[in-house]
C-alpha atoms as a PDB file:
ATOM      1  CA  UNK A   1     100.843 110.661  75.581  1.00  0.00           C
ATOM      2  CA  UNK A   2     102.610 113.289  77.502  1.00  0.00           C
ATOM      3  CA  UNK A   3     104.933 115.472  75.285  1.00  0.00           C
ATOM      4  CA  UNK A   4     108.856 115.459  75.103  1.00  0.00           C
ATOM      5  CA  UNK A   5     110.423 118.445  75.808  1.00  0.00           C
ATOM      6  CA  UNK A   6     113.831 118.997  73.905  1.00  0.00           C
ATOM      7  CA  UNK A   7     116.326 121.125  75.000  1.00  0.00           C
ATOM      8  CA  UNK A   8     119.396 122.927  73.083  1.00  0.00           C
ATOM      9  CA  UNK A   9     122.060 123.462  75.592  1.00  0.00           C
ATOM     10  CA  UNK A  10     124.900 125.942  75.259  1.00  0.00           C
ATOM     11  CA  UNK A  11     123.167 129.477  75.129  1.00  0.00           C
ATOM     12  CA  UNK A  12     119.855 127.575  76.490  1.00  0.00           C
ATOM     13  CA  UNK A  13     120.625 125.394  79.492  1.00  0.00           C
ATOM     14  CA  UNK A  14     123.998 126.841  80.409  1.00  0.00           C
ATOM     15  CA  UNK A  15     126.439 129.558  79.544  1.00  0.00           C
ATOM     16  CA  UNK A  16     129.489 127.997  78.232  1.00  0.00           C
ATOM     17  CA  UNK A  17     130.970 130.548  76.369  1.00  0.00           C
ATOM     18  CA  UNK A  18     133.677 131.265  79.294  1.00  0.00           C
ATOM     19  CA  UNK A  19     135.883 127.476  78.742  1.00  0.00           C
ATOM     20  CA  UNK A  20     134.680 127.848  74.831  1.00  0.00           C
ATOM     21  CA  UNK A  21     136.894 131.124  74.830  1.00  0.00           C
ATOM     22  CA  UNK A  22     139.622 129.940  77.092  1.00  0.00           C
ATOM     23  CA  UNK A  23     140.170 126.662  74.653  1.00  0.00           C
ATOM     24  CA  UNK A  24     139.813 128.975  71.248  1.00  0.00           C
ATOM     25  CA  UNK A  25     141.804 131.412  72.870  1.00  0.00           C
ATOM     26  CA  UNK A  26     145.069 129.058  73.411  1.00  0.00           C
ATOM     27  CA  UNK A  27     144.665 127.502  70.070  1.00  0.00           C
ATOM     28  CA  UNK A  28     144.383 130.824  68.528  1.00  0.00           C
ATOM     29  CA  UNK A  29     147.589 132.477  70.448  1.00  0.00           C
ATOM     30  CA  UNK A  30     149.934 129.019  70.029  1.00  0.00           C
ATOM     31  CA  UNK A  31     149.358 129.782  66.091  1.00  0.00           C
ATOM     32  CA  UNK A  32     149.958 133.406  66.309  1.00  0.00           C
ATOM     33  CA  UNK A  33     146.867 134.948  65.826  1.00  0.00           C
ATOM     34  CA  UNK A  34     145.096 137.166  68.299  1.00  0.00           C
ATOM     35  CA  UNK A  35     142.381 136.064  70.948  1.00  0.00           C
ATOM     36  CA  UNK A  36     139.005 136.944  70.354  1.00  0.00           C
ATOM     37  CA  UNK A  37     136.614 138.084  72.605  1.00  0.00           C
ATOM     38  CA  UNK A  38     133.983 136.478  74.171  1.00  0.00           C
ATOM     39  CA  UNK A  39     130.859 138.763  72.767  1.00  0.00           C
ATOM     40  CA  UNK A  40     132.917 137.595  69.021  1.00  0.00           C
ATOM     41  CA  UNK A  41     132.822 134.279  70.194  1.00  0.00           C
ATOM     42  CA  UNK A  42     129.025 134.270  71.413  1.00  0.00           C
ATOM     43  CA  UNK A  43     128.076 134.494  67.910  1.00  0.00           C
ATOM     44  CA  UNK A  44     129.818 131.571  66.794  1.00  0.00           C
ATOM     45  CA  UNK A  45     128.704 128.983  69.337  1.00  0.00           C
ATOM     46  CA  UNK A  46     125.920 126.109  68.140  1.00  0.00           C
ATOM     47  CA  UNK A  47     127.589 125.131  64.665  1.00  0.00           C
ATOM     48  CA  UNK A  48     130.283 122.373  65.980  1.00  0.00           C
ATOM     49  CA  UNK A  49     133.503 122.984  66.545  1.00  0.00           C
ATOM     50  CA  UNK A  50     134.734 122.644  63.016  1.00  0.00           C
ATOM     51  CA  UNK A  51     132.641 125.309  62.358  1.00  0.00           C
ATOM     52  CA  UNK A  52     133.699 127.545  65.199  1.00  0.00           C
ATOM     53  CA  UNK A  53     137.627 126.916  64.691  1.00  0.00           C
ATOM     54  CA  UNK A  54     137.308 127.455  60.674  1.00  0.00           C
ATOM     55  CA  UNK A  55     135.640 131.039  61.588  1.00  0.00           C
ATOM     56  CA  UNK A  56     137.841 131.978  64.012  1.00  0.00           C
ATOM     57  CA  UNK A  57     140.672 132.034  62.069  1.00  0.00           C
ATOM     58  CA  UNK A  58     138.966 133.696  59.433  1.00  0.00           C
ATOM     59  CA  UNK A  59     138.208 135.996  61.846  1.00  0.00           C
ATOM     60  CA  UNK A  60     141.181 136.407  63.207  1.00  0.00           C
ATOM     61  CA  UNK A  61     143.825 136.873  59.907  1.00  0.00           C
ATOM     62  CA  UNK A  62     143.042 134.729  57.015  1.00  0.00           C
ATOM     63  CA  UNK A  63     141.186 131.055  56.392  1.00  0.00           C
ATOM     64  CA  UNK A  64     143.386 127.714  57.110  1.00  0.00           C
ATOM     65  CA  UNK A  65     142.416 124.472  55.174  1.00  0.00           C
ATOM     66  CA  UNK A  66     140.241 121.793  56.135  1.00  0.00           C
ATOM     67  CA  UNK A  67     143.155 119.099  57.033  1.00  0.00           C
ATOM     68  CA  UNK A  68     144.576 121.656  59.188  1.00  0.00           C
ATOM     69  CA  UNK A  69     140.835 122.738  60.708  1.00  0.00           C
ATOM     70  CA  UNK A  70     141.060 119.239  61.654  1.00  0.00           C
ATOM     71  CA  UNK A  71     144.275 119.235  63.968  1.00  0.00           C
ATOM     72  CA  UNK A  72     143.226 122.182  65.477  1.00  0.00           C
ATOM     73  CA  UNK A  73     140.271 121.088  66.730  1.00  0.00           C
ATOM     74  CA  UNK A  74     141.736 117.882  68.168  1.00  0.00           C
ATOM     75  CA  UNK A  75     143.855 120.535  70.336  1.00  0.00           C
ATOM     76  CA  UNK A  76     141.183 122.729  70.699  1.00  0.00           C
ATOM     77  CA  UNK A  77     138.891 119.663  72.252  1.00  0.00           C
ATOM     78  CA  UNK A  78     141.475 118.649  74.457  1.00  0.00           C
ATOM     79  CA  UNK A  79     141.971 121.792  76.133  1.00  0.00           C
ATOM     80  CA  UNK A  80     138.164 122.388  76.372  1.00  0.00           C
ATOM     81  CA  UNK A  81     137.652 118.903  78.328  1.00  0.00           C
ATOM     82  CA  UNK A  82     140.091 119.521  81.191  1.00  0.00           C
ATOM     83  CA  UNK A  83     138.382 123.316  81.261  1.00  0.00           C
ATOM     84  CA  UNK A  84     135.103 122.330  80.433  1.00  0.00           C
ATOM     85  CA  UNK A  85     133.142 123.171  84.048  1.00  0.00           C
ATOM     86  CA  UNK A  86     135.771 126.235  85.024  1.00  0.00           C
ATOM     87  CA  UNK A  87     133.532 129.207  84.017  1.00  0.00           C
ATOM     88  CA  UNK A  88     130.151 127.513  82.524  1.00  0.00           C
ATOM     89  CA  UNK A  89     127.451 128.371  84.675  1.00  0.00           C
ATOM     90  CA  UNK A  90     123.254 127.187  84.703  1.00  0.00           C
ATOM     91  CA  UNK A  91     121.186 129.778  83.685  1.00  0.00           C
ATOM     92  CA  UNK A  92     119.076 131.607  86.218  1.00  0.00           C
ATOM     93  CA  UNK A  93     115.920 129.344  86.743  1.00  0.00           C
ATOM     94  CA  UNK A  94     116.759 126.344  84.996  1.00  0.00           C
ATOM     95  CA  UNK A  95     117.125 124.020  87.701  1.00  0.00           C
ATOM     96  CA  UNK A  96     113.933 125.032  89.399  1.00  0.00           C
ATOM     97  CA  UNK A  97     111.913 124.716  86.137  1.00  0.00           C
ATOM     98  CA  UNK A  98     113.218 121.663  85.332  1.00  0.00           C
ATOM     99  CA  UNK A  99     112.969 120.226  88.793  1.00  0.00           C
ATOM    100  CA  UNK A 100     109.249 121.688  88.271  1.00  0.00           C
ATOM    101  CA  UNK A 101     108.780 119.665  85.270  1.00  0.00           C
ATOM    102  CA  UNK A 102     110.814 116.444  87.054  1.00  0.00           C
ATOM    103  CA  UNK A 103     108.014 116.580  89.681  1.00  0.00           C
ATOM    104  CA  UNK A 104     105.351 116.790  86.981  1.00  0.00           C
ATOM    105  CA  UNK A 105     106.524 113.552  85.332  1.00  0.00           C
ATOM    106  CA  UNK A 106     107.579 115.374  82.137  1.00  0.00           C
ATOM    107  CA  UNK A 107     110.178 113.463  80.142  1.00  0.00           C
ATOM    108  CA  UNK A 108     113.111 115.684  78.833  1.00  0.00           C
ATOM    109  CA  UNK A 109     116.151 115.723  76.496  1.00  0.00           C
ATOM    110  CA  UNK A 110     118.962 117.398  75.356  1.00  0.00           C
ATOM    111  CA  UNK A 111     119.556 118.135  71.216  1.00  0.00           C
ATOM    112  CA  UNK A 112     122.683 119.783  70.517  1.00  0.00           C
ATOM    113  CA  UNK A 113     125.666 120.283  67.771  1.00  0.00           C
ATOM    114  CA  UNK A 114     128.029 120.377  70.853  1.00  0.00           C
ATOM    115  CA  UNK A 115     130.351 116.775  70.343  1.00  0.00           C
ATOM    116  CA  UNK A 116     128.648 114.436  72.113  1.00  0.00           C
ATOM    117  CA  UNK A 117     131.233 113.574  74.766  1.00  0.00           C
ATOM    118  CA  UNK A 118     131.548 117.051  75.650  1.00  0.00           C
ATOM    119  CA  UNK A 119     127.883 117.367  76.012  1.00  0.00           C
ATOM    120  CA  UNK A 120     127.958 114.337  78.646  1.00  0.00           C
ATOM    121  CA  UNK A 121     130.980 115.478  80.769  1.00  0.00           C
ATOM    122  CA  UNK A 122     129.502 119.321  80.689  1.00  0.00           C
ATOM    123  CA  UNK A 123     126.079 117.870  82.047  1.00  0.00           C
ATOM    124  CA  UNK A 124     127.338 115.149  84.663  1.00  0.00           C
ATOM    125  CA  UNK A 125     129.763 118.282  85.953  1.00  0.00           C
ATOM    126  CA  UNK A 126     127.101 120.149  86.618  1.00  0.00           C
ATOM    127  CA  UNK A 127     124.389 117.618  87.800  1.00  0.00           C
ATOM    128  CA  UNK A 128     122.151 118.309  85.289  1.00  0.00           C
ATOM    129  CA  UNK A 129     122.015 114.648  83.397  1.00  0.00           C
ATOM    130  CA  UNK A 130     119.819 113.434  85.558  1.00  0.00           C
ATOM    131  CA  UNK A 131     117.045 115.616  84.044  1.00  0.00           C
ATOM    132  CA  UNK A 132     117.082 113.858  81.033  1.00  0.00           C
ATOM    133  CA  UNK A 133     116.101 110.384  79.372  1.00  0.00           C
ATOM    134  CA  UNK A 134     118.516 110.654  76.429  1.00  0.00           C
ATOM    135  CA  UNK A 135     121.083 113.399  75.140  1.00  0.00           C
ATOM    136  CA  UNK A 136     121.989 113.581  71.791  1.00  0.00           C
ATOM    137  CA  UNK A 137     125.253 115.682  70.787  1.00  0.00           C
ATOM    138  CA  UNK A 138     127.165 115.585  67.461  1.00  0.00           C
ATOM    139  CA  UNK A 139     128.468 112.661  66.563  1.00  0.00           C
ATOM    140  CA  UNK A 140     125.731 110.001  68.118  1.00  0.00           C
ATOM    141  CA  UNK A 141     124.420 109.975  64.686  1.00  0.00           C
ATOM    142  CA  UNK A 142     125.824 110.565  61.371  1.00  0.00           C
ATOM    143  CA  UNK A 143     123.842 113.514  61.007  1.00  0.00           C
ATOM    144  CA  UNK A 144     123.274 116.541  63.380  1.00  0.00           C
ATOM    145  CA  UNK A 145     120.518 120.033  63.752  1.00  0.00           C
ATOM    146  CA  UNK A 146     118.566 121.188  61.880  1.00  0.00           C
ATOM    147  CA  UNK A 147     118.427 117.301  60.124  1.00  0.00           C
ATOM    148  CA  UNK A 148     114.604 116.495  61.086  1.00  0.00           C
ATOM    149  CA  UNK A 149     116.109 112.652  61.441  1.00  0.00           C
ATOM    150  CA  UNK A 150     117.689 113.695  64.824  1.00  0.00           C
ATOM    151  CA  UNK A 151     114.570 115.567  66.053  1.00  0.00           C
ATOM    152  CA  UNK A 152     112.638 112.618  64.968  1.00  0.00           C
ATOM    153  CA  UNK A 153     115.123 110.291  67.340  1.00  0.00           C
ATOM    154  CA  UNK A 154     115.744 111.877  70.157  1.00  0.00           C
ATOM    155  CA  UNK A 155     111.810 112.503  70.535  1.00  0.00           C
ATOM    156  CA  UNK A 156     111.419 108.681  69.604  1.00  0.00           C
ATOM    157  CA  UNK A 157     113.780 107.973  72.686  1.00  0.00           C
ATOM    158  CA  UNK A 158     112.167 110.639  75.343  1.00  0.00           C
ATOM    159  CA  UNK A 159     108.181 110.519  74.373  1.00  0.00           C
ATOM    160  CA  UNK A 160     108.090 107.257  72.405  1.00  0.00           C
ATOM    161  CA  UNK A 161     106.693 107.021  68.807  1.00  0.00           C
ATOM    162  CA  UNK A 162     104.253 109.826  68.064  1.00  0.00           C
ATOM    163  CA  UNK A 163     104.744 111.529  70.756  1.00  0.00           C
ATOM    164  CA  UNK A 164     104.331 115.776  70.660  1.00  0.00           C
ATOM    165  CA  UNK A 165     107.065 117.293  71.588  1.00  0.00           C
ATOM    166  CA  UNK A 166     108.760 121.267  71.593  1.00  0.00           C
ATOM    167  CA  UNK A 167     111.862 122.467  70.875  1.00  0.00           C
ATOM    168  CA  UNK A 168     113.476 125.066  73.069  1.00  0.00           C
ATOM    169  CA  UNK A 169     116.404 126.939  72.143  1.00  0.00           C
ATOM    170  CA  UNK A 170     119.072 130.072  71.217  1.00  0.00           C
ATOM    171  CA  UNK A 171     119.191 130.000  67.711  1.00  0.00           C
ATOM    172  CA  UNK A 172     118.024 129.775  64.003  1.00  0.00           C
ATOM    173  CA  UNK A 173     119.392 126.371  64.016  1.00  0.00           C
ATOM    174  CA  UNK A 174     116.862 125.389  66.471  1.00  0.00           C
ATOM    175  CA  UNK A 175     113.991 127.208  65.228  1.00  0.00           C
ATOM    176  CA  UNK A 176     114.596 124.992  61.858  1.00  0.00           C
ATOM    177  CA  UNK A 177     114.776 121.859  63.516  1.00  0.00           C
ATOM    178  CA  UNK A 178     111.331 121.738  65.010  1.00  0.00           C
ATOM    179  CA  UNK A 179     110.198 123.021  61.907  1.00  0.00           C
ATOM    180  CA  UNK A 180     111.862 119.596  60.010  1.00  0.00           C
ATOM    181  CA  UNK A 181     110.399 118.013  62.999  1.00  0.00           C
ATOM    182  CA  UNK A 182     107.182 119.610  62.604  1.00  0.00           C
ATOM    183  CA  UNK A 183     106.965 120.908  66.627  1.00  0.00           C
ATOM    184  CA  UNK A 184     106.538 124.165  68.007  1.00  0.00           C
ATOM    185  CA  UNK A 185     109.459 126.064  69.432  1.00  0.00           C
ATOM    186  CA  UNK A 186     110.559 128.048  71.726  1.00  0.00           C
ATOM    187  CA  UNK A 187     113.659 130.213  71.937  1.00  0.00           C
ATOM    188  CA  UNK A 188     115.309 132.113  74.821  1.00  0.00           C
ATOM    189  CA  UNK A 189     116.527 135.890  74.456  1.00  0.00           C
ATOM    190  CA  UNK A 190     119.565 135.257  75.804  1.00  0.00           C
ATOM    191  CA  UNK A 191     121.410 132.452  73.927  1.00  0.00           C
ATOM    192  CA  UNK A 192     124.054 133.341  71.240  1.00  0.00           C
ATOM    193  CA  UNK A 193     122.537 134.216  68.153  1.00  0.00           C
ATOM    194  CA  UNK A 194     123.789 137.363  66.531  1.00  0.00           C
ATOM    195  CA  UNK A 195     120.064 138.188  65.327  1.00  0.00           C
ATOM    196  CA  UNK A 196     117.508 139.453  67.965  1.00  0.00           C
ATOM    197  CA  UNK A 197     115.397 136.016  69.119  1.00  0.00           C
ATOM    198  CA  UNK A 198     111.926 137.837  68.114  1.00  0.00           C
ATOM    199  CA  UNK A 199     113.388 137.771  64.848  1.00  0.00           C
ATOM    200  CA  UNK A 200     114.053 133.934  64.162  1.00  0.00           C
ATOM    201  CA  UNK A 201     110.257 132.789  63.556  1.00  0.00           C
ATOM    202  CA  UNK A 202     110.220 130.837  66.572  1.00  0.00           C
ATOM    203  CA  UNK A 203     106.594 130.231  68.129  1.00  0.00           C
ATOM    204  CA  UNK A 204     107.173 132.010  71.041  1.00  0.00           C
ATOM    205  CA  UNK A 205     110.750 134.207  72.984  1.00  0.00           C
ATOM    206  CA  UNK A 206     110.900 134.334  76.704  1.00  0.00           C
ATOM    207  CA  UNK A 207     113.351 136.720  78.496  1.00  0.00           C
ATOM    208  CA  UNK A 208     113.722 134.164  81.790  1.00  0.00           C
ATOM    209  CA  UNK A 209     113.821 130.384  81.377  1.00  0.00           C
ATOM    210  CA  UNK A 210     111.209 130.194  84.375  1.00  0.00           C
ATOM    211  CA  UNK A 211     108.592 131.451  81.340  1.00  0.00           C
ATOM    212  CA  UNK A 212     108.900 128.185  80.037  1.00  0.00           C
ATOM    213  CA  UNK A 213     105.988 126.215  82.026  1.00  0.00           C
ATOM    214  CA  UNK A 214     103.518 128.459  80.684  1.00  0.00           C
ATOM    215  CA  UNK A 215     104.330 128.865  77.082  1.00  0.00           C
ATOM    216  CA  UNK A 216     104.627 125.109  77.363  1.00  0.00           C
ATOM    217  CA  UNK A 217     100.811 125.034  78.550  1.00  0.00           C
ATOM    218  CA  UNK A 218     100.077 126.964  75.888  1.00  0.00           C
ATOM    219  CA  UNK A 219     102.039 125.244  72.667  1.00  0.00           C
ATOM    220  CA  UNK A 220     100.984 121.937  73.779  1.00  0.00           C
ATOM    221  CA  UNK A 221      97.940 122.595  75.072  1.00  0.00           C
ATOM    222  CA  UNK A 222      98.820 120.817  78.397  1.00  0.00           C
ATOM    223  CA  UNK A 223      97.027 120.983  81.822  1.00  0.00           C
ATOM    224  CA  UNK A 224      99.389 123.100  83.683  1.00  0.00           C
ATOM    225  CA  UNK A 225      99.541 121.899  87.536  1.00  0.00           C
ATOM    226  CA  UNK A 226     101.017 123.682  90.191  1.00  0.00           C
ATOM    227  CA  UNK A 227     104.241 124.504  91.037  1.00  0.00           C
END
């Protein structure tokens, strides 16, 4: 059975920190605090939003409670969906890998902690849903990374039951779920993690996404064909 390959997306697949900061950044000034930068806000991408407004304003003065967390993020989501697409961008050679892998017949999907309607409008903006069989963001299931339940489903929906799959992403998040998940994975040097990549335990760190193919080969232990 031919492997899944699961994909984290903001820090992996596309740069999003750009709209993340614009949205933070008007939700932060409207309740007088000051407006972070985006190297601050790198760092705090891949936990949800709850988790990225709550530090924020810890960050940024002093911590707010969890009802009002709540409020804010409702604001903070609707500014980021009518911004969502301004200033994201694809990563240098993601679309030609994964048009390589397309042509190979290798069955992708996306895993992250992004809300899962975001995570569809950010991918159909930028043409990249096509790529993949299912997409799972928060809130699809009651439970989110690094829970080896979602690895377990969103494998289940792109490889089919006991299928091999790998896990390629950013962070320590995704470094734990494919360990839950018991799969190999693969992190970019790039992404937003505040630690170096080589540092996270992952199975293997590539510097350009177009690595990918052949650390896939060699996790998987899959004929590679030409490109």
């Amino acid at each position: 059975m031919t492997p899944a390959l699961i994909f984290d997306l903001d820090g992996t697949l596309v740069d999003t920190a750009p709209d993340l900061l614009g949205a933070l950044n008007a939700v932060l000034v409207h309740e007088g605090r000051r407006p972070m930068d985006i190297d601050a806000l790198r760092h705090l991408v891949g936990f949800g939003a709850r988790n990225l407004m709550a530090a924020a304003f810890k960050m940024t003065g002093h911590p707010v409670d969890a009802e009002r967390i709540e409020r804010l993020v409702d604001v903070f989501l609707d500014h980021y969906r009518d911004h969502i697409a301004d200033g994201s961008r694809i990563y240098p050679g993601v679309e030609d890998t994964l048009d390589r892998f397309r042509a190979e017949g290798v069955r992708m999907g996306v895993l992250t902690n992004k809300p899962h309607e975001m995570t569809l409008l950010l991918l159909s903006k930028l043409r990249l849903d096509t790529y993949f069989v299912t997409i799972f963001g928060q809130g699809r299931m009651p439970y989110t990374k690094p829970d080896a339940r979602i690895f377990e489903d969103v494998v289940r929906e792109v490889g089919g039951p006991g299928a091999g799959a790998l896990m390629i992403g950013d962070s320590v998040t995704d470094v734990t779920t494919a360990r839950n998940g018991g799969a190999p994975v693969v992190l970019v040097s790039y992404g937003y993690t505040p630690e170096p990549a080589r540092t996270l335990g992952a199975d293997a760190v590539v510097d350009d996404f177009r690595e990918i193919p052949a650390v896939a080969k060699r996790l998987l232990g899959t004929a590679e064909r030409p490109a």
